[in-house]
Protein backbone atom coordinates (compact mmCIF):
# COMPACT_ATOMS: atom_id res chain seq x y z
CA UNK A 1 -29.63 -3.32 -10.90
CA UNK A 2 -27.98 -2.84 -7.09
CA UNK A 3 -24.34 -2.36 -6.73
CA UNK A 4 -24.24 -5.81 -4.98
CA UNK A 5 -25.63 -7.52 -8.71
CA UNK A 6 -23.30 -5.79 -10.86
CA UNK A 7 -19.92 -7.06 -12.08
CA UNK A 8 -18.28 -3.55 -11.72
CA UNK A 9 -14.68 -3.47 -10.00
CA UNK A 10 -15.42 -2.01 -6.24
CA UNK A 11 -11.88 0.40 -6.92
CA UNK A 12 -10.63 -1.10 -4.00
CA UNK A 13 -7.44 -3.14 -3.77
CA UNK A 14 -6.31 -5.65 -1.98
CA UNK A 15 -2.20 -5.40 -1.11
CA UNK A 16 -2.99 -9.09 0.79
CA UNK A 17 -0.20 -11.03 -1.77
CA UNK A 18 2.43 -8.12 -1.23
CA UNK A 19 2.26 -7.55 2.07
CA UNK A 20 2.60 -11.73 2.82
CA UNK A 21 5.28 -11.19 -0.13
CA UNK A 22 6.96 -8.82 2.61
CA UNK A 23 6.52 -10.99 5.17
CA UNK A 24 7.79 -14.52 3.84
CA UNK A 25 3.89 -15.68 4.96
CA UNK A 26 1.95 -18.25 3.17
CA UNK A 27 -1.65 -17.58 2.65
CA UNK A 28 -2.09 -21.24 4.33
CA UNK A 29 -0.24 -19.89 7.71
CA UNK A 30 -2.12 -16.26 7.56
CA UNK A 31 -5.36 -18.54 7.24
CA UNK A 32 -3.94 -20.42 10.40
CA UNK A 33 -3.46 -16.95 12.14
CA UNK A 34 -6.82 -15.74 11.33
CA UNK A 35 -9.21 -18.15 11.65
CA UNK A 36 -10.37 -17.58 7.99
CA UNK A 37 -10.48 -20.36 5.30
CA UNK A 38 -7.67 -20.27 2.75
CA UNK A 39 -10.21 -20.04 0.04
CA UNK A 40 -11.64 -16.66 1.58
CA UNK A 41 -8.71 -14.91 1.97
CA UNK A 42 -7.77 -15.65 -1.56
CA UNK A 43 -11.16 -14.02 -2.70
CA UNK A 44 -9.99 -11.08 -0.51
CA UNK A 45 -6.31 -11.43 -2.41
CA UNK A 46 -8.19 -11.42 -5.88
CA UNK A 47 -9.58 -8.29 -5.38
CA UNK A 48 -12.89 -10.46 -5.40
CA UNK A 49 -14.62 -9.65 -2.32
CA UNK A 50 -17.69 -7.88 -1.75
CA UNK A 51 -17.52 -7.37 1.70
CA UNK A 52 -15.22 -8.10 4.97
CA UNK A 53 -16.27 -8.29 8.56
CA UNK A 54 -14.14 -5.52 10.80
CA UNK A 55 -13.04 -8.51 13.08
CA UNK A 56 -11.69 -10.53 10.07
CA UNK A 57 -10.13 -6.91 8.71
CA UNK A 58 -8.75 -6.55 12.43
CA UNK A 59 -7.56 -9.85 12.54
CA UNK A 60 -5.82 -9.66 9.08
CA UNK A 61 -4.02 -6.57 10.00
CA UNK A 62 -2.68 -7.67 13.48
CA UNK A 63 -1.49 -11.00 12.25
CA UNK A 64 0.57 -9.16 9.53
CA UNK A 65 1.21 -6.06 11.63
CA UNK A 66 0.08 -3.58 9.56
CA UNK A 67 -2.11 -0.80 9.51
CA UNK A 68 -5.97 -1.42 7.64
CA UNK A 69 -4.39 1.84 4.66
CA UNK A 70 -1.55 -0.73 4.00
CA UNK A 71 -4.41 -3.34 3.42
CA UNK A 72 -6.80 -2.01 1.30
CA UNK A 73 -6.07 0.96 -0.96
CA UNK A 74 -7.58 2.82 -3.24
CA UNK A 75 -7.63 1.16 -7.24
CA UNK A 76 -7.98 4.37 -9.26
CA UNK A 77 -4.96 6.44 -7.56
């Protein structure tokens, strides 16, 4: 089995919901921001994604003007 096959948590999370909490953003309007479908940034928001593309990352963190450590942090600290 590869680590892309199994079902194991990646022990990274996902701040997306609190930081648009912060914000008074809708996941709808960040999508509008971005350039990235509502239904992709709620797999990032689920802790669901496997992977992100540094321009989408980039894109994410400008639009909510924050730093990529207020993003994504670490799930086992």
């Amino acid at each position: 089995m590869t680590p892309a096959d199994d079902d194991e948590a990646t022990g990274v999370h996902c701040r997306l919901d609190e930081l648009l909490a912060e914000r008074g953003m809708t996941l709808a309007h960040l999508s509008e921001l971005v350039g990235v479908s509502v239904v992709n940034l709620s797999v990032l928001k689920n802790d669901r994604a496997r992977a992100i593309r540094y321009s989408t990352l980039s894109a994410i963190c400008r639009a909510l003007d924050c730093e990529i450590g207020d993003l994504l942090v670490r799930a086992d600290r």
